[in-house]
Protein backbone atom coordinates (compact mmCIF):
# COMPACT_ATOMS: atom_id res chain seq x y z
CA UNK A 1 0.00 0.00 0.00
CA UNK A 2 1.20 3.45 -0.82
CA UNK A 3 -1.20 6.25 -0.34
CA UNK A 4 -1.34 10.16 -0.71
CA UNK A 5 -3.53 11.36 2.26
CA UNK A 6 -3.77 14.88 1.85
CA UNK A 7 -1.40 17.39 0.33
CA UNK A 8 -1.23 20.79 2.53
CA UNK A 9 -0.37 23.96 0.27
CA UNK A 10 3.08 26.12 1.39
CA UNK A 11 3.15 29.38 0.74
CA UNK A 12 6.92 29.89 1.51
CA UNK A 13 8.37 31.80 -1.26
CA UNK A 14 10.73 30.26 -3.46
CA UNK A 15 13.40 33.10 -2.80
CA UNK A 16 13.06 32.87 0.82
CA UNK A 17 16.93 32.34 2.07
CA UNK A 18 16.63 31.54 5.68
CA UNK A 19 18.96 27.69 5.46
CA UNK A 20 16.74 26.37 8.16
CA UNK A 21 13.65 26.37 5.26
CA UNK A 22 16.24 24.66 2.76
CA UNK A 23 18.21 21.53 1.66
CA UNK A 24 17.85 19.15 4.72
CA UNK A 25 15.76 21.20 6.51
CA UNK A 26 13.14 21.48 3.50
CA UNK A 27 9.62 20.67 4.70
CA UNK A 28 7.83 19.06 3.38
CA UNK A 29 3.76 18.92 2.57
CA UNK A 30 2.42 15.61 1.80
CA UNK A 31 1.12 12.77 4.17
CA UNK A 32 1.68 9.31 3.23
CA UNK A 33 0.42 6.09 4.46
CA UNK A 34 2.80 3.06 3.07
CA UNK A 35 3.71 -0.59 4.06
CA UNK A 36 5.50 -3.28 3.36
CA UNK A 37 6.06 -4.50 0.41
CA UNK A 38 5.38 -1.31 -1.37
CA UNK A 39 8.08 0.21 0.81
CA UNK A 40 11.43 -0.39 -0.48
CA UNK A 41 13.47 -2.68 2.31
CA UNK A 42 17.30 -3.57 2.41
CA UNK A 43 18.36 -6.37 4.34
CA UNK A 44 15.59 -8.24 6.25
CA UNK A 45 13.30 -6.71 9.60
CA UNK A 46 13.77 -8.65 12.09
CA UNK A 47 10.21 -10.54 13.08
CA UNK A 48 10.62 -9.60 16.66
CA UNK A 49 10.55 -6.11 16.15
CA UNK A 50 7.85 -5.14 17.65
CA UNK A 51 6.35 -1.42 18.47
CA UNK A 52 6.34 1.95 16.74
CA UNK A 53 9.10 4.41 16.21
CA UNK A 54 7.68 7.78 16.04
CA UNK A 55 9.63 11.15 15.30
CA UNK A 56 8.62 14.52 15.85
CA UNK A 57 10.07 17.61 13.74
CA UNK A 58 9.26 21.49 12.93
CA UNK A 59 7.66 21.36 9.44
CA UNK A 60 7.05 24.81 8.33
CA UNK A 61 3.70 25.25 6.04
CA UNK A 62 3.65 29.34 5.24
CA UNK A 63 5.94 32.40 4.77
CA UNK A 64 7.25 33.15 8.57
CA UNK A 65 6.18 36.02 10.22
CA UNK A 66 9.55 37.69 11.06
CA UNK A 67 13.34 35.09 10.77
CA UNK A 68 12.19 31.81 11.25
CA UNK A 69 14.26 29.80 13.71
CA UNK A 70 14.28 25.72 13.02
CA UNK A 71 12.20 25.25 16.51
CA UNK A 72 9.64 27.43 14.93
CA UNK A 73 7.79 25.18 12.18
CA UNK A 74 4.40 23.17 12.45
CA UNK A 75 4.99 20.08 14.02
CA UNK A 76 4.83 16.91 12.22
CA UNK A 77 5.05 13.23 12.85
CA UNK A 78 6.81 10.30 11.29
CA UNK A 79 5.97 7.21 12.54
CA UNK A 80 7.09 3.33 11.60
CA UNK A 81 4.53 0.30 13.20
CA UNK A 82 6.67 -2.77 13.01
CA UNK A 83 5.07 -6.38 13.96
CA UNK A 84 5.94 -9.74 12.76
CA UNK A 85 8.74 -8.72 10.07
CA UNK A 86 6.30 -5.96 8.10
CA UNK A 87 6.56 -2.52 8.57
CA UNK A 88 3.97 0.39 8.04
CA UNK A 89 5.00 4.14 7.66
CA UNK A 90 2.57 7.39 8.78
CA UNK A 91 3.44 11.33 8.74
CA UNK A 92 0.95 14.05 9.99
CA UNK A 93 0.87 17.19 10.46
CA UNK A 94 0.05 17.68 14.54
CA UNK A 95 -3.61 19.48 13.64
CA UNK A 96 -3.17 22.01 16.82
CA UNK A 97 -4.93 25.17 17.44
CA UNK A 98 -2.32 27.67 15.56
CA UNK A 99 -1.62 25.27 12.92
CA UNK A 100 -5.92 25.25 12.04
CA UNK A 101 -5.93 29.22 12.45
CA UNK A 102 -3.06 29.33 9.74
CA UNK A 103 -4.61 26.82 7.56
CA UNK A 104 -8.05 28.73 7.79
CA UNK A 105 -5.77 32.04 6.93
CA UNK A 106 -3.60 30.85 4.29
CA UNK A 107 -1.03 32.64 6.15
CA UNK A 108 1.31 32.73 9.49
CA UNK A 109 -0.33 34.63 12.51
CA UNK A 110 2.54 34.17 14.69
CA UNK A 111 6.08 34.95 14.95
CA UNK A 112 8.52 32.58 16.74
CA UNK A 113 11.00 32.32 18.57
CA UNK A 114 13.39 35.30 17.52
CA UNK A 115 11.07 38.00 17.48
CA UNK A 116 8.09 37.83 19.65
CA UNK A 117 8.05 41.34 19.83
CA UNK A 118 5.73 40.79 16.05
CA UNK A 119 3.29 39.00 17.97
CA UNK A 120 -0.59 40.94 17.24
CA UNK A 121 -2.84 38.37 18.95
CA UNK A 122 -2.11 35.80 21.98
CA UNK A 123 0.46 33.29 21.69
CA UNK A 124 1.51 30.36 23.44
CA UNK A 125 4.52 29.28 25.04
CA UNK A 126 6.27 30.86 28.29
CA UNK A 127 6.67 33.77 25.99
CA UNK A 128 2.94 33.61 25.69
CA UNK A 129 3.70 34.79 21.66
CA UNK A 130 4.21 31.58 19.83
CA UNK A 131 2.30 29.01 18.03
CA UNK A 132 1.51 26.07 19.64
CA UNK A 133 3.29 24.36 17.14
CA UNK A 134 3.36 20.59 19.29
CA UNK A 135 6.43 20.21 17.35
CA UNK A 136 9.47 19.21 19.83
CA UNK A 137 8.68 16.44 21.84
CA UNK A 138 6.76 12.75 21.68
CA UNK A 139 6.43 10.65 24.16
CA UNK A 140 3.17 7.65 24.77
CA UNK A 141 1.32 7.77 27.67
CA UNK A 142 -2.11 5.79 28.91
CA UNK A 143 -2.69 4.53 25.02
CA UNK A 144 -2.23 8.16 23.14
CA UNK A 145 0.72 9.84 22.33
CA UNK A 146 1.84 13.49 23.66
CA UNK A 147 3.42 16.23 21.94
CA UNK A 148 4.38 19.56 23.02
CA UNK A 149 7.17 22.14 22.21
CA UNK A 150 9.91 23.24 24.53
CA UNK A 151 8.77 26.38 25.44
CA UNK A 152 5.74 25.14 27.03
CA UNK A 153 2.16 24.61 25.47
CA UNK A 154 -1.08 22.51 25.49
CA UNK A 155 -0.41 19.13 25.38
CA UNK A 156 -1.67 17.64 22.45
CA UNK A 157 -2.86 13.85 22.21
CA UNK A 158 -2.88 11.76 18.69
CA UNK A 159 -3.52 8.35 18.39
CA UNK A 160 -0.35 6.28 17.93
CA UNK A 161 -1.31 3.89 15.35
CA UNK A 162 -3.06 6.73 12.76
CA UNK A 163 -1.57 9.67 14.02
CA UNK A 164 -5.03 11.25 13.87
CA UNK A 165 -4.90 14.24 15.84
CA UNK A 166 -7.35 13.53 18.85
CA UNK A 167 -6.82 17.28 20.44
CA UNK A 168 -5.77 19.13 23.51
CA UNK A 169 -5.71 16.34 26.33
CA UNK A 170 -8.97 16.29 27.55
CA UNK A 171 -8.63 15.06 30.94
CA UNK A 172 -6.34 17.96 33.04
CA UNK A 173 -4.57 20.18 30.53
CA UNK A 174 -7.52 22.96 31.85
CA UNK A 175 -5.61 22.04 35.36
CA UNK A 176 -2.41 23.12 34.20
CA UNK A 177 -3.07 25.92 32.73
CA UNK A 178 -2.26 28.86 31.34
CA UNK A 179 1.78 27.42 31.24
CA UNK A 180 0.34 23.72 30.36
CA UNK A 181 3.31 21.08 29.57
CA UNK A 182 7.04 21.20 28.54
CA UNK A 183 8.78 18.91 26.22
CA UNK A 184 11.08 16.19 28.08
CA UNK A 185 8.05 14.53 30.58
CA UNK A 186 9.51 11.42 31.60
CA UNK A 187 7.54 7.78 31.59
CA UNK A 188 8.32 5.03 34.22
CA UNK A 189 7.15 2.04 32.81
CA UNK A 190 7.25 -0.02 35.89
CA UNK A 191 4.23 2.09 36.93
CA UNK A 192 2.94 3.66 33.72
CA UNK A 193 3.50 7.47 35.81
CA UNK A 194 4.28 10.55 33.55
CA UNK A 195 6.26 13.17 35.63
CA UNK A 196 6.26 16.73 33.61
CA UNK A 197 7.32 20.55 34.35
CA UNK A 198 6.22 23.93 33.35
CA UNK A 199 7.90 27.14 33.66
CA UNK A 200 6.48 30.78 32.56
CA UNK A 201 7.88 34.52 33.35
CA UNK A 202 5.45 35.12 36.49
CA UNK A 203 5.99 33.23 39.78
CA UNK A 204 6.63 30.86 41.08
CA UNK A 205 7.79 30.61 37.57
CA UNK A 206 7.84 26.65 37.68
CA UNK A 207 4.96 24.34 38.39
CA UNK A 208 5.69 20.01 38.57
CA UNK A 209 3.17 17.22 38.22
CA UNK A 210 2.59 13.80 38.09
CA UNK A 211 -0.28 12.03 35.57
CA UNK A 212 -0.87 8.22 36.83
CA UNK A 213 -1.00 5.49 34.37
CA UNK A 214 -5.04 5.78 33.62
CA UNK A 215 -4.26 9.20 32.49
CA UNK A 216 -5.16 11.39 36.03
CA UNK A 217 -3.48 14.57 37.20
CA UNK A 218 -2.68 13.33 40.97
CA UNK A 219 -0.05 15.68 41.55
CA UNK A 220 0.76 19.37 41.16
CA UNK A 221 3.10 21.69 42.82
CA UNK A 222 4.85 25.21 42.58
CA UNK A 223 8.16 25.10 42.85
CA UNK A 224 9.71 28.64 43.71
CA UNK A 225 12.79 29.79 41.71
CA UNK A 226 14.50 33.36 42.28
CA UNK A 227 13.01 34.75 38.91
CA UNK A 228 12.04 33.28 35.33
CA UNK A 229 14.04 30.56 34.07
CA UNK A 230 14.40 28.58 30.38
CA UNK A 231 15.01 25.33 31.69
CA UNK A 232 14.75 22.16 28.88
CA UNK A 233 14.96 18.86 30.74
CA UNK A 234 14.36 16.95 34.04
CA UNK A 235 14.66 13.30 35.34
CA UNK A 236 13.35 10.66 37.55
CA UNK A 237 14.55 8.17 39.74
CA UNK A 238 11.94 5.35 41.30
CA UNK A 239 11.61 7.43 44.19
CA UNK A 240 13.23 11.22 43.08
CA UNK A 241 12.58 13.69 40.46
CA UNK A 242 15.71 16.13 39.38
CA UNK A 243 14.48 19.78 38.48
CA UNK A 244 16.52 22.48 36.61
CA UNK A 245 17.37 26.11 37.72
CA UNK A 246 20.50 27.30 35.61
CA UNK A 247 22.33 30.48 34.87
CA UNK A 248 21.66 31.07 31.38
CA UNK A 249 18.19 32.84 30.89
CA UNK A 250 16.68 36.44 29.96
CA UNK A 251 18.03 39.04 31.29
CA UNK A 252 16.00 39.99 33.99
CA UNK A 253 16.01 43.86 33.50
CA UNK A 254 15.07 43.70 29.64
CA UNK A 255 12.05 41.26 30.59
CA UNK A 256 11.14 44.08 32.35
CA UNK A 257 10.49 45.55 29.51
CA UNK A 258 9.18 43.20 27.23
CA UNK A 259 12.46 42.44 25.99
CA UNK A 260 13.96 38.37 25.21
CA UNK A 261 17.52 38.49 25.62
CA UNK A 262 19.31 35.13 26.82
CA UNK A 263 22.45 35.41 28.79
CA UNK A 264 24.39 33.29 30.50
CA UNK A 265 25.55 34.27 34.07
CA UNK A 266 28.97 32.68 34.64
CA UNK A 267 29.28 33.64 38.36
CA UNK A 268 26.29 31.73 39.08
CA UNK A 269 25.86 27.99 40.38
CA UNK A 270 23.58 25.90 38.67
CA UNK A 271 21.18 24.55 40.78
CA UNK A 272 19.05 21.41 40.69
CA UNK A 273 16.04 20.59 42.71
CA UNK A 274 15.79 16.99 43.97
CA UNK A 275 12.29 16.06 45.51
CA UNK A 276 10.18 12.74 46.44
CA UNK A 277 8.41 11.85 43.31
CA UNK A 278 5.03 13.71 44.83
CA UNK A 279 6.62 15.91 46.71
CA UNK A 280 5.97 19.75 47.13
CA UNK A 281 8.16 22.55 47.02
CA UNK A 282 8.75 22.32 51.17
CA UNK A 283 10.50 18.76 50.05
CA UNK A 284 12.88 20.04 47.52
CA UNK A 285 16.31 19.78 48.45
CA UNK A 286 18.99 22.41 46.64
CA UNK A 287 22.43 21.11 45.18
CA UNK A 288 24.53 23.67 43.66
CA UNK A 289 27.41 22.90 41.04
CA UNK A 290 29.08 24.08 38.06
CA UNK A 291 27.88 27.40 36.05
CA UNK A 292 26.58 25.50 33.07
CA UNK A 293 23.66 24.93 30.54
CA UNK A 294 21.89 21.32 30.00
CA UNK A 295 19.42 20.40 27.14
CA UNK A 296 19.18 16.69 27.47
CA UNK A 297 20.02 13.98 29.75
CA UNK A 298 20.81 10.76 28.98
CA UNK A 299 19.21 9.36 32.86
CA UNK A 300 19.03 9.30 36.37
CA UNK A 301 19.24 6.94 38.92
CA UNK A 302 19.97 5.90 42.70
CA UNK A 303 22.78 4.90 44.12
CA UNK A 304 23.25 4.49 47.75
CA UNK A 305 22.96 7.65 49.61
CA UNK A 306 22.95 9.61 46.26
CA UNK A 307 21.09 10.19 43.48
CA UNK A 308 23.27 10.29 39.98
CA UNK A 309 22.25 12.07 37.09
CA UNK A 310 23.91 12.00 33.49
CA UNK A 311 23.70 14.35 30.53
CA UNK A 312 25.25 16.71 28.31
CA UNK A 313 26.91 19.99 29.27
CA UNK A 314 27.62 23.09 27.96
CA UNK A 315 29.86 24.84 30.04
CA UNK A 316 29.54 27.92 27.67
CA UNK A 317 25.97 27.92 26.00
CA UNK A 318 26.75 30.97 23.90
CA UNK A 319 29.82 30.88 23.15
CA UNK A 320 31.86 32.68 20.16
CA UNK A 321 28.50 34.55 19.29
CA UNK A 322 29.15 37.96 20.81
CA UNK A 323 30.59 39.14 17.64
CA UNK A 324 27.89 37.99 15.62
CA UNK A 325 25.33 40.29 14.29
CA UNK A 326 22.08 40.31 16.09
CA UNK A 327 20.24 39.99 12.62
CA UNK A 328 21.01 36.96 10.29
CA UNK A 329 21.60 33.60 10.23
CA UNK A 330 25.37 33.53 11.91
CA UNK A 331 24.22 33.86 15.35
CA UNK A 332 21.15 31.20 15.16
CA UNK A 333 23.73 29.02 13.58
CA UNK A 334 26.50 29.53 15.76
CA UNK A 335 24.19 28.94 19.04
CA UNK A 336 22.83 25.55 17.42
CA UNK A 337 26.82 24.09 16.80
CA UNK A 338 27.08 21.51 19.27
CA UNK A 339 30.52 22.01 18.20
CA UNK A 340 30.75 25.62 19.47
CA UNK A 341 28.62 24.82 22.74
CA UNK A 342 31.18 21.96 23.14
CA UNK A 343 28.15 19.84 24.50
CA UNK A 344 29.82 16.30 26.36
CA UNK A 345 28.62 13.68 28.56
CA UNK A 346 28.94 14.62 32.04
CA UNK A 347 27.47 13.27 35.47
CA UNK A 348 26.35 14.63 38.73
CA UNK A 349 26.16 12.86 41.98
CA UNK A 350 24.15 14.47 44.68
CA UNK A 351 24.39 13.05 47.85
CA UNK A 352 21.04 12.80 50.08
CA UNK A 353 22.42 12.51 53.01
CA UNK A 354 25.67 15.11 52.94
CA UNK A 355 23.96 17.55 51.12
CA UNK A 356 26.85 17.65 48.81
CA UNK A 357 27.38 17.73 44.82
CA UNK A 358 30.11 15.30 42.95
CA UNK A 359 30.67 15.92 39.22
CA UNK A 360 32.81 14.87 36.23
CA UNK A 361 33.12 14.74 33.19
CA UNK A 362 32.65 11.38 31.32
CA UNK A 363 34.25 12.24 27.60
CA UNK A 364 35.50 14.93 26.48
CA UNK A 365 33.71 14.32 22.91
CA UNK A 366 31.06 16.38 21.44
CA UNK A 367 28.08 14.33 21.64
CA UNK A 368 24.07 15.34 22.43
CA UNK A 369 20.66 13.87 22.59
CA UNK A 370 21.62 10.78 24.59
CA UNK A 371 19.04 7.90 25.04
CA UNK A 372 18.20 4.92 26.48
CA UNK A 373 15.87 1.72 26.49
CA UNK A 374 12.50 2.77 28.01
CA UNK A 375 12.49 0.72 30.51
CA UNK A 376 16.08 1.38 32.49
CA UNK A 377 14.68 5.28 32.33
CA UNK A 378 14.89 6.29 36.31
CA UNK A 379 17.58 2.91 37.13
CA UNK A 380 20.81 1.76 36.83
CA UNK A 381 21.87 1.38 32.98
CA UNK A 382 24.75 0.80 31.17
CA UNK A 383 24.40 1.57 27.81
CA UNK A 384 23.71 5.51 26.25
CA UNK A 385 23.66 6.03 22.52
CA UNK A 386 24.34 9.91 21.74
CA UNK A 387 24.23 12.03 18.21
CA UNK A 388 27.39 12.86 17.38
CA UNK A 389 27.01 16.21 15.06
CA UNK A 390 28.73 17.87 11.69
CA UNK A 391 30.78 20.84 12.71
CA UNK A 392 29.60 24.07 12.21
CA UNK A 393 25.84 22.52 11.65
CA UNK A 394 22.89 21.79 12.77
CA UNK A 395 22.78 18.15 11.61
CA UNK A 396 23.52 14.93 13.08
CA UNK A 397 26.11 13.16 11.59
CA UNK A 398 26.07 9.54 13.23
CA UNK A 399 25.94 7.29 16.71
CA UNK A 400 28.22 7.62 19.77
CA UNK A 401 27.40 4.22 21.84
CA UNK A 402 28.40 4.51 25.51
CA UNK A 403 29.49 1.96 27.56
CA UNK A 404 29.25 3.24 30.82
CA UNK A 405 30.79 0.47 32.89
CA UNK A 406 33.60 -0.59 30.97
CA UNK A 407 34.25 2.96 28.94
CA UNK A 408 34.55 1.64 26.06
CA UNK A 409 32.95 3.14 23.13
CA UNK A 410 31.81 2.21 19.35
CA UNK A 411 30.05 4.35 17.00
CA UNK A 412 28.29 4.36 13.38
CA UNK A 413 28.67 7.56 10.96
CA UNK A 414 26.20 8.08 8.76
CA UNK A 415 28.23 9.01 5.90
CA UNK A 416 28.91 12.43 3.64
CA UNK A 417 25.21 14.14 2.74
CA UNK A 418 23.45 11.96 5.24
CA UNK A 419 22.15 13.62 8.47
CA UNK A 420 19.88 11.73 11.18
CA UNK A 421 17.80 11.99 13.57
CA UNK A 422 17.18 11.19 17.77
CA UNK A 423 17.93 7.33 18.04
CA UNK A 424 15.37 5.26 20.26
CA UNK A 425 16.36 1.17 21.83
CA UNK A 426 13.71 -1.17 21.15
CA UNK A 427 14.36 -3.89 23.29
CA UNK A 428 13.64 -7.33 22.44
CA UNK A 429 11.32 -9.77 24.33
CA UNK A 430 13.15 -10.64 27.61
CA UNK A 431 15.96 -8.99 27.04
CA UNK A 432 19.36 -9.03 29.28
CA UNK A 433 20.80 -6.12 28.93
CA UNK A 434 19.94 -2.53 28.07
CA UNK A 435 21.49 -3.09 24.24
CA UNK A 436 19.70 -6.54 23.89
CA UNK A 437 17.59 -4.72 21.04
CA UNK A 438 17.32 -2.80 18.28
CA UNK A 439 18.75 1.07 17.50
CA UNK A 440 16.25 2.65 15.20
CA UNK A 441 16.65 5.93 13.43
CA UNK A 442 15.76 8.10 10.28
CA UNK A 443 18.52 9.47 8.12
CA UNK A 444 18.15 11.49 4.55
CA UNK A 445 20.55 11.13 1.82
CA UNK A 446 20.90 14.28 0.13
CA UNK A 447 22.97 12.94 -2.50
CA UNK A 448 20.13 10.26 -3.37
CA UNK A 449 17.30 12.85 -2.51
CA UNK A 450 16.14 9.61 -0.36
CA UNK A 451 15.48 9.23 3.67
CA UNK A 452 15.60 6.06 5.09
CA UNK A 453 14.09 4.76 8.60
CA UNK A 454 17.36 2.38 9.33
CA UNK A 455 17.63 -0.60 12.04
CA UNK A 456 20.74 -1.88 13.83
CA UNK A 457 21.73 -4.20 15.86
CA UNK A 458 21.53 -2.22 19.50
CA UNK A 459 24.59 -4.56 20.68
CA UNK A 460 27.21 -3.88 17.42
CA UNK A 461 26.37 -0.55 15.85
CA UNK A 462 29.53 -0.48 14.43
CA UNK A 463 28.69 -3.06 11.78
CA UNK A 464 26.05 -0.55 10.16
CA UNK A 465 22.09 -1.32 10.08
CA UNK A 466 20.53 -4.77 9.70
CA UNK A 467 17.99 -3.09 7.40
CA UNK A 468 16.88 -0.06 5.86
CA UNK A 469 13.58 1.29 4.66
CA UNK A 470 12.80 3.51 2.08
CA UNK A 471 10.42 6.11 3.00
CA UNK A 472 8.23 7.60 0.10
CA UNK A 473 9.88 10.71 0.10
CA UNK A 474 12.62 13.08 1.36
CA UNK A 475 11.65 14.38 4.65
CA UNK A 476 13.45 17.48 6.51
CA UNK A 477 15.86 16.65 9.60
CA UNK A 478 14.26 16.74 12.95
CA UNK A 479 14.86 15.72 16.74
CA UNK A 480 13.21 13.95 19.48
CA UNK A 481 11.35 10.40 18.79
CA UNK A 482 10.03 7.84 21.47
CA UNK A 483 9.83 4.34 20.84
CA UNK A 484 6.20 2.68 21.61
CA UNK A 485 6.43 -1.28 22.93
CA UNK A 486 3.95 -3.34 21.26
CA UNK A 487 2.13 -3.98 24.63
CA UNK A 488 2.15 -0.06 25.18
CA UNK A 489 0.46 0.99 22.64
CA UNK A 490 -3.56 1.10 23.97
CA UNK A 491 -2.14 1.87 27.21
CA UNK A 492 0.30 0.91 30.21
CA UNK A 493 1.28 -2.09 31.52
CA UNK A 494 3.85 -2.22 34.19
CA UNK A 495 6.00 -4.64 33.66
CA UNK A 496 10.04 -5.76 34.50
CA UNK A 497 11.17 -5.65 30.34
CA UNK A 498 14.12 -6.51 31.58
């Protein structure tokens, strides 16, 4: 089967020269639904693949309303369904509010993230001047999936096998409002619980809450921070949740008046928040350590009298842009090179019962967007598999596997005009280890105008995929995925996958 299921006009004009809206990052406007065998496969997938690998990415429909950054575009979904050796492939467009009001215009309404200052109607966001675009994050939860951005908006729900968008979640997102979720909610899958944050520019200028696995809002808290924050991640242990307060937000004086300008404060500790899973801000416990900026991590988990967390730092966030004109493309580009961050693996240990913070660094390689098998999220692991990134670019260039016990380290490179995407583990039935699976990924070929949803062997990267599958078109580069287990999809189950 190979099917066109609607085709979605642009109007982005064919001069338009922002390089975020070309080559690689070319959206794209038509939704497909295809399987096996009219999808082209290399190699053989394996028959106990089962699940869905679903990625997320900004797909921008019309002209931008003032310089469109790549977090900006409509958010769209690319999923693969694999069960007994066959293989279907989805995209969608996330159908959220903004995205209908631009559809119904034939036009953009909203500005993004550069230059809020265009807004003319409410937004969304923690700005409050954005489009909902749903287009960062996916995660399943209680039988739907959940998208949101990283600034914080409503959090959408689609159904994981169509990718029909369902709506705003219609249980508690009027709970959480007007900040609703941020991208990066964590899943435990022992118990099927889906921790979250929220931040905004008004205190307490962070909110944290915990959905239970039949989909209920059972927990909600402020947390208190000295002033507005632009936190991007969090994590969870079985018993512990990590929260974010770094120095690199807007400056305080200029959001005064109206005015977004991120700086980093290098005399100032970064400072994480580590309370009881449903906990309140009178149980959070401050550990202070190195100025610094964090995106992702790769997990979290206890150890003794401490609680260890792992992830990617940026000990200079904006680095070597200073110079860099305030209008263009230099800057944007400059602040996205992993390369020029210097982003490397890195882990905290905050001890419980001390009070004190341990940290190191664990390579000295540029590396981001770690990951892990679902089911070790929260407890001891081994295994992380990180993007490694093209220099001076926003593209993903291959696979850094981490082994975190030994320290040894393998990795897979994509190749020259071939840029991929956030890897997910799908673990095989009984599994022993946390690489007893499968690495899944999509990368385009820009030399064969192709992209390609590829499949390795979790436990040998290094030998290249087992199979690769042809998609039925080019699609643009994006980010975050989430891997669905077959016996996840209608809802959870806890379970010991291991």
């Amino acid at each position: 089967m190979l099917e066109i299921q609607a085709q979605i006009h642009s109007t982005i004009r064919a001069d338009n020269d922002n390089p975020f809206l070309q080559g690689p990052y070319r959206p794209i406007q038509t939704e497909y639904t295809a399987s096996t065998p009219d999808l082209v496969v290399h190699g053989e997938i394996p028959r106990d693949l089962h699940g869905i690998y679903i990625r997320n990415s900004h797909n921008q429909v019309h002209e931008p309303l003032g310089r469109y950054h790549p977090f900006d575009g409509d958010g769209m979904l690319h999923a693969m369904h694999f069960a007994d050796g066959h293989a279907q492939y989805r995209n969608r467009f996330i159908r959220t509010t903004g995205f209908l009001a631009e559809q119904a215009a034939g036009r953009s309404l909203w500005p993004g993230l550069i230059e809020p200052r265009l807004r003319t109607r409410r937004g969304w966001g923690s700005i409050g001047a954005m489009k909902d675009n749903a287009g960062t994050d996916v995660i399943a939860h209680a039988g739907k999936l959940l998208a949101t951005m990283s600034q914080c908006s409503e959090p959408y729900r689609l159904d994981p096998r169509t990718l029909q968008t369902i709506g705003v979640e219609p249980e508690w997102a009027t709970q959480v409002e007007p900040w609703g979720v941020c991208s990066h909610f964590k899943v435990d899958n022992a118990t099927g619980e889906m921790m979250f944050f929220n931040f905004g520019e008004q205190p307490p200028y962070m909110h944290y809450g915990v959905i239970d696995r039949d989909n209920r809002l059972v927990h909600y808290e402020p947390i208190e921070l000295p002033g507005a924050r632009w936190p991007h991640d969090m994590g969870i242990t079985p018993r512990y949740t990590i929260l974010h307060d770094l120095p690199m937000f807007f400056d305080p004086a200029l959001l005064a008046k109206g005015q977004h300008r991120l700086r980093f404060y290098r005399d100032m500790p970064s400072r994480f928040a580590v309370l009881p899973r449903h906990g309140s801000n009178a149980d959070v416990r401050w550990f202070e350590a190195t100025p610094c900026y964090i995106l992702h991590l790769s997990n979290c988990f206890e150890d003794g009298d401490e609680v260890v967390m792992d992830g990617c730092i940026s000990l200079d966030p904006i680095a070597n842009v200073s110079h860099l004109p305030k209008e263009g493309y230099a800057r944007m580009t400059a602040m996205l090179d992993k390369h020029n961050t210097r982003t490397r693996m890195y882990r905290w240990r905050f001890n419980l019962k001390t009070g004190q913070t341990q940290e190191s660094f664990l390579d000295d390689e540029v590396t981001e967007f770690p990951m892990i098998a679902n089911a070790y999220v929260g407890r001891p692991y081994r295994y992380s598999f990180n993007t490694l990134f093209t220099p001076g670019q926003w593209l993903f260039s291959g696979i850094k596997k981490y082994d975190l016990h030994s320290g040894n380290t393998e990795r897979f490179e994509y190749g020259p005009g071939r840029h991929g995407s956030e890897t997910q583990i799908a673990l095989r039935p009984n599994a022993r280890s946390d690489d007893d699976g499968y690495l899944l990924t999509y990368v385009s070929d820009m030399q064969r105008d192709v992209s390609e949803c590829l499949i390795f062997d979790a436990a040998a990267i290094a030998a290249g995929p087992v199979a690769r599958i042809e998609l039925p078109q080019r699609i643009s580069v994006g980010t975050h995925a989430c891997w669905v287990e077959g016996d996840r999809i209608d809802g959870e189950a806890p379970q010991n996958y291991r």
